[in-house]
N, C-alpha and C. Protein backbone atom coordinates (compact mmCIF):
# COMPACT_ATOMS: atom_id res chain seq x y z
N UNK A 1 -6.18 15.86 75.59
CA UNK A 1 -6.66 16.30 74.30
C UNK A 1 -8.18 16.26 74.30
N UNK A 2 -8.55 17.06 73.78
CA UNK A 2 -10.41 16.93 73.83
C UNK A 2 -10.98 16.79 72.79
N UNK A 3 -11.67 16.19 72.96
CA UNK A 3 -12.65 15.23 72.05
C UNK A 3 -13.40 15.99 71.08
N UNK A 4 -12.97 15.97 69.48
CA UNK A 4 -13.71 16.64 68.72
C UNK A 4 -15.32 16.47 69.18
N UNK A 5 -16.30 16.52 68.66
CA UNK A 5 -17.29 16.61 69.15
C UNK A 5 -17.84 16.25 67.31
N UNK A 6 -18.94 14.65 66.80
CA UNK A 6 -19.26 14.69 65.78
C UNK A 6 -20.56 14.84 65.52
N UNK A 7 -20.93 15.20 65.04
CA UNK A 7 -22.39 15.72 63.99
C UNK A 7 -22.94 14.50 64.13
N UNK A 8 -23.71 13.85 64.42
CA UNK A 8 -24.97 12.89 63.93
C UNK A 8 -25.88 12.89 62.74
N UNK A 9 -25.77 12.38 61.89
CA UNK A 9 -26.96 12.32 60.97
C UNK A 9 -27.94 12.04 61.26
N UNK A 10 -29.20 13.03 60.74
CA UNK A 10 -30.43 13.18 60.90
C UNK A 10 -31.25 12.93 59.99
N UNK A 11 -32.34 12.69 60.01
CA UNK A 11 -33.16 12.87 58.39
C UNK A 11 -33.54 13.97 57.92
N UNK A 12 -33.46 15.44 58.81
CA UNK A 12 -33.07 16.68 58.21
C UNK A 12 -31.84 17.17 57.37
N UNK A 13 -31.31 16.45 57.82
CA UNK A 13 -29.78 16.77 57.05
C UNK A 13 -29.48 16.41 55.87
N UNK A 14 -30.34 14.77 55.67
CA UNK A 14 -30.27 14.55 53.87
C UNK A 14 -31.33 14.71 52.98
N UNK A 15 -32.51 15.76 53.29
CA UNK A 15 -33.48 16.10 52.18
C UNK A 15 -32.98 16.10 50.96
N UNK A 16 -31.60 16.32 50.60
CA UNK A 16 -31.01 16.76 49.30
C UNK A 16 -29.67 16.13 49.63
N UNK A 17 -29.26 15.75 48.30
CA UNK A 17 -27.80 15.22 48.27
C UNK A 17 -26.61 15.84 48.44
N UNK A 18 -27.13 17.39 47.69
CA UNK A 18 -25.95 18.44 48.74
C UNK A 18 -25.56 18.35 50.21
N UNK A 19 -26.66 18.35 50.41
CA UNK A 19 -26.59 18.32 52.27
C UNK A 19 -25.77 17.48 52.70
N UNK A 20 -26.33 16.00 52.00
CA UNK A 20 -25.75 14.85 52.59
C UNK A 20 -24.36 14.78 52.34
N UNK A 21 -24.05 15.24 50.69
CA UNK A 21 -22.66 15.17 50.58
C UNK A 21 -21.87 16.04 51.60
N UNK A 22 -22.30 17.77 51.89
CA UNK A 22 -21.42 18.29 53.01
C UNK A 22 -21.48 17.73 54.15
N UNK A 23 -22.75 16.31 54.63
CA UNK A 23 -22.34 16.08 56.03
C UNK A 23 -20.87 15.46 56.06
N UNK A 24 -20.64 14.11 54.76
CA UNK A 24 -20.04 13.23 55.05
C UNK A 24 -18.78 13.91 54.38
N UNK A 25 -18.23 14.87 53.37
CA UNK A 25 -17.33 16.02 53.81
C UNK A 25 -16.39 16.03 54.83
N UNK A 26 -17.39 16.72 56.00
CA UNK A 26 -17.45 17.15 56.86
C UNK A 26 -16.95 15.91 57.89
N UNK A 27 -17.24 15.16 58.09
CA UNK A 27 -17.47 13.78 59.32
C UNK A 27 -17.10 12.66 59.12
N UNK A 28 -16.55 12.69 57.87
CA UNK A 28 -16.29 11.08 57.47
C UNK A 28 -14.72 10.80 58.06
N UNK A 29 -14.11 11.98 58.00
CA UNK A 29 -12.55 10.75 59.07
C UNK A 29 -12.92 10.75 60.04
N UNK A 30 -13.59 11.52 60.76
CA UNK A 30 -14.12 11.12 62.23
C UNK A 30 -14.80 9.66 62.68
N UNK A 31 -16.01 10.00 61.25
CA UNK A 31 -16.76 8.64 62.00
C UNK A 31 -15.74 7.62 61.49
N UNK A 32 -15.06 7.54 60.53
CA UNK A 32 -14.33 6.28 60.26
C UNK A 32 -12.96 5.98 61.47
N UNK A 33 -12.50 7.11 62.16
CA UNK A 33 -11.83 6.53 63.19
C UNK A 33 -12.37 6.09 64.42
N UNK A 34 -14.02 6.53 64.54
CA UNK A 34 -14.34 5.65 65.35
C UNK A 34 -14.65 4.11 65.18
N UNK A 35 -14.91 4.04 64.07
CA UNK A 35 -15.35 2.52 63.49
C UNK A 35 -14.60 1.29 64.32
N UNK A 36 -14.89 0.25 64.53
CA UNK A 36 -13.91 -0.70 65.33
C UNK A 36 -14.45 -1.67 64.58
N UNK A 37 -13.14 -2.66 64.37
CA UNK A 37 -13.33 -3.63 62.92
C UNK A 37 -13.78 -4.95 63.90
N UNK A 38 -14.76 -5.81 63.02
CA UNK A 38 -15.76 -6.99 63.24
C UNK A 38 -15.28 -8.33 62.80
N UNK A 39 -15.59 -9.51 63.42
CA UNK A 39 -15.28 -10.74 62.52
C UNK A 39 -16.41 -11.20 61.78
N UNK A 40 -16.27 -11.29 60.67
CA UNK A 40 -17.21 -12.14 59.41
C UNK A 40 -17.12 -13.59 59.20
N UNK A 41 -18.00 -14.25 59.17
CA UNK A 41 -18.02 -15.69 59.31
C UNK A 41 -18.87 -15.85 57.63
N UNK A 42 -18.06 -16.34 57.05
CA UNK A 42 -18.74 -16.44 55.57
C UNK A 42 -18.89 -18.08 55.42
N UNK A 43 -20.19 -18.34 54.74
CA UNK A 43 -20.54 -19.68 54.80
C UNK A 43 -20.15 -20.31 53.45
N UNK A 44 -19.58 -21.24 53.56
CA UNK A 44 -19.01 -22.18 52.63
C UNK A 44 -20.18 -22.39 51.47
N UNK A 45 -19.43 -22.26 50.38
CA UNK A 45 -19.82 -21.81 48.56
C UNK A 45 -20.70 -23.57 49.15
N UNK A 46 -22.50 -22.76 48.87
CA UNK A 46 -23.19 -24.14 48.97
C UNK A 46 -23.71 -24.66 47.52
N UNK A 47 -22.95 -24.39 46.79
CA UNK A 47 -23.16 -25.04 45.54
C UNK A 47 -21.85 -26.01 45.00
N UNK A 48 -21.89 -26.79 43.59
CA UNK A 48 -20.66 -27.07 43.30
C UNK A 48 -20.80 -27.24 41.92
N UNK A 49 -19.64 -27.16 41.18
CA UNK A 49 -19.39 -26.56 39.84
C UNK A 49 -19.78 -28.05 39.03
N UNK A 50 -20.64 -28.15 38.24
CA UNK A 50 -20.46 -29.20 37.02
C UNK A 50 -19.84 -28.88 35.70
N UNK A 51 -19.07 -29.19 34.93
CA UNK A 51 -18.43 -29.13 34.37
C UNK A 51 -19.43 -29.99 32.64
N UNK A 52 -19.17 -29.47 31.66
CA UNK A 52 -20.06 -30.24 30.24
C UNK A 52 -19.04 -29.42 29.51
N UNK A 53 -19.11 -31.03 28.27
CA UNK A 53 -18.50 -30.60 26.44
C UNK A 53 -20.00 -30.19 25.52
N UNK A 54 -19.32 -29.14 25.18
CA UNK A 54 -20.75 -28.95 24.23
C UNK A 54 -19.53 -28.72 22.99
N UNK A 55 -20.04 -29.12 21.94
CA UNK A 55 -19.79 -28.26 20.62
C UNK A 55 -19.53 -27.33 20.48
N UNK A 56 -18.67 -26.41 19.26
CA UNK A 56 -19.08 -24.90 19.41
C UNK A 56 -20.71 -24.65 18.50
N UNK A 57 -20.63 -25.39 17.74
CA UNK A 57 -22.13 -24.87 17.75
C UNK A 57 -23.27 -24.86 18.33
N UNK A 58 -23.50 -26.01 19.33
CA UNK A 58 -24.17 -25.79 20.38
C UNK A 58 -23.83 -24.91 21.22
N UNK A 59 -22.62 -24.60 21.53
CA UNK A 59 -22.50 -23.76 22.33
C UNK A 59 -22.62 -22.16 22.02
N UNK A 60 -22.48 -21.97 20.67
CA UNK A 60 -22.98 -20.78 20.17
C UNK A 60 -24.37 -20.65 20.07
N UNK A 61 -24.96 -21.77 20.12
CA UNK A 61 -27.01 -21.44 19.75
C UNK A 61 -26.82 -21.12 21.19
N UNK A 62 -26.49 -21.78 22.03
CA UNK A 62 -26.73 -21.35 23.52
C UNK A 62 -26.67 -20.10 23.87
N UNK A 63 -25.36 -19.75 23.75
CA UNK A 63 -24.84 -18.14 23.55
C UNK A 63 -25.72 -16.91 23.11
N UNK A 64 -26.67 -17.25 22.34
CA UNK A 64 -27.48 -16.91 21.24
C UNK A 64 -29.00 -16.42 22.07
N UNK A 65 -29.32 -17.68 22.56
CA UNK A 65 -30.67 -17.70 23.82
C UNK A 65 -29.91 -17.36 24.75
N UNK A 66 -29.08 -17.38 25.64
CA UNK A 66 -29.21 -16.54 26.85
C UNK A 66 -29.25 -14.95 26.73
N UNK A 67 -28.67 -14.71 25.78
CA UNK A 67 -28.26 -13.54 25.15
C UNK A 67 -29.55 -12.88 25.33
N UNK A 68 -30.47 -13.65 24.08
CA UNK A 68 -32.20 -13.23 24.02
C UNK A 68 -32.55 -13.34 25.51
N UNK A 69 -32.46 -14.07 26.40
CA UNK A 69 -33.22 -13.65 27.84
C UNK A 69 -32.10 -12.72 28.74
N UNK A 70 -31.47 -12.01 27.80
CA UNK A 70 -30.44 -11.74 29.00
C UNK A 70 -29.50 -12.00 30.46
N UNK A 71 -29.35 -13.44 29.89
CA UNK A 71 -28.59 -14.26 31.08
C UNK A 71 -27.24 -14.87 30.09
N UNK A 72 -26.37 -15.14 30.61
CA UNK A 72 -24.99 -15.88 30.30
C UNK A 72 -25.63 -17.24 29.97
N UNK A 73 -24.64 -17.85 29.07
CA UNK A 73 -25.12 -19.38 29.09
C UNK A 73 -25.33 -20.17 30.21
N UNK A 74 -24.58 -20.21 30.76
CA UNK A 74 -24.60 -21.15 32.36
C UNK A 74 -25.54 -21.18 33.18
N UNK A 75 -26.16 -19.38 33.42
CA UNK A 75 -27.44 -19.20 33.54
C UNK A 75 -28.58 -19.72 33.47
N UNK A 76 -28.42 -19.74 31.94
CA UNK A 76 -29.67 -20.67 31.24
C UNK A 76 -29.78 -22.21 30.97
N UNK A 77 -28.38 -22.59 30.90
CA UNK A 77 -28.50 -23.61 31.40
C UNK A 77 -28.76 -24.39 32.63
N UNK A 78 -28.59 -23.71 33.75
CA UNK A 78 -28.93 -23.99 34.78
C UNK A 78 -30.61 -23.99 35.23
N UNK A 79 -31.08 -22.76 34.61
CA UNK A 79 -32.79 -22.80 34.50
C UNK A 79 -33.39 -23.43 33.71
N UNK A 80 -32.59 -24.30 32.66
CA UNK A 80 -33.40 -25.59 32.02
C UNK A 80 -33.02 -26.95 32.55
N UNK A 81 -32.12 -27.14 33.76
CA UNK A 81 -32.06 -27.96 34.33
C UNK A 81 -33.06 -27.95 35.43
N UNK A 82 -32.99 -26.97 36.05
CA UNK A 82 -34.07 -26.41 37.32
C UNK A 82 -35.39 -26.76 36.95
N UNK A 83 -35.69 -26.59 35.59
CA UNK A 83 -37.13 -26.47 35.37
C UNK A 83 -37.78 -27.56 35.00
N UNK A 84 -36.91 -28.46 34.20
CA UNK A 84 -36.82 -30.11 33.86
C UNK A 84 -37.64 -30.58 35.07
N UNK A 85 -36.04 -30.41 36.23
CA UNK A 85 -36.54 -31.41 37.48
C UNK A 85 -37.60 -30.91 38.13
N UNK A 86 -38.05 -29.76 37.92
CA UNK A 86 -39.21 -29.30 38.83
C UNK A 86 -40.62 -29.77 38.06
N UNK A 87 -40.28 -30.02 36.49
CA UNK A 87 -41.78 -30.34 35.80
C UNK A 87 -42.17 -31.94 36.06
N UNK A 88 -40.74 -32.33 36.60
CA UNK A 88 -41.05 -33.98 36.87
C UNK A 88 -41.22 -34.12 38.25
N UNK A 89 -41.01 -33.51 38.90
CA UNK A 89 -41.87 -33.38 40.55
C UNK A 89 -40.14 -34.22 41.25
N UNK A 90 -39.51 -34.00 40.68
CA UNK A 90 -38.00 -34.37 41.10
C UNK A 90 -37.55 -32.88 41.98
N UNK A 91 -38.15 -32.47 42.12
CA UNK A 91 -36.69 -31.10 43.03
C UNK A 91 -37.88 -30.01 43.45
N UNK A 92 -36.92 -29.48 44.70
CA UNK A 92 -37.97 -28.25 45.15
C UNK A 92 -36.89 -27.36 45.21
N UNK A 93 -37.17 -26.24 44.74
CA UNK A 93 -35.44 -25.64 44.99
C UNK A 93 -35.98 -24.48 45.77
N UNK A 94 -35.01 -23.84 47.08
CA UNK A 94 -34.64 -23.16 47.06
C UNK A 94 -34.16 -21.91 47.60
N UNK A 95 -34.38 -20.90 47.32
CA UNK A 95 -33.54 -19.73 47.10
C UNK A 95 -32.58 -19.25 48.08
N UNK A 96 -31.27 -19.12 47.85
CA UNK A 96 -30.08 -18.97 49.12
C UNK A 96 -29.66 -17.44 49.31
């Protein structure tokens, strides 16, 4: 049997999204039967969950301010814990 023969993408080929859409049209069961599947090594959740009782009305003012910064409560609670320990020279955090 002989070997379809596939198109390569170029950076001529996607000036425009038309283009690009008829390459992959065009080539996408191909290139996906060439694909050969990989192992993923995912690193263990490096955080861990704390758990708090709040009120509902505290927990609604909360609701209230994350809202205003556009973050979930947990969010924001978490960046007024973060920021606590960082104003007391307690914690360096970071970013994962």
């Amino acid at each position: 049997m002989k070997k379809a023969k596939i198109m390569e993408p170029n950076e001529s080929i996607f000036q425009d999204r038309d283009k690009e859409a008829k390459f992959w049209e065009e080539n996408f069961d191909a290139a996906w039967k060439l694909a050969k599947p990989i192992k993923v090594k995912f690193a263990k959740n490096l955080s861990v969950t704390l758990n708090i009782r709040l009120d509902p009305k505290t927990l609604g003012r909360v609701r209230t301010r994350a809202a205003q910064n556009g973050l979930g409560p947990t969010q924001l609670i978490r960046v007024w814990i973060m920021e606590k320990l960082r104003s007391e020279g307690e914690f360096q955090t970071t970013r994962v």
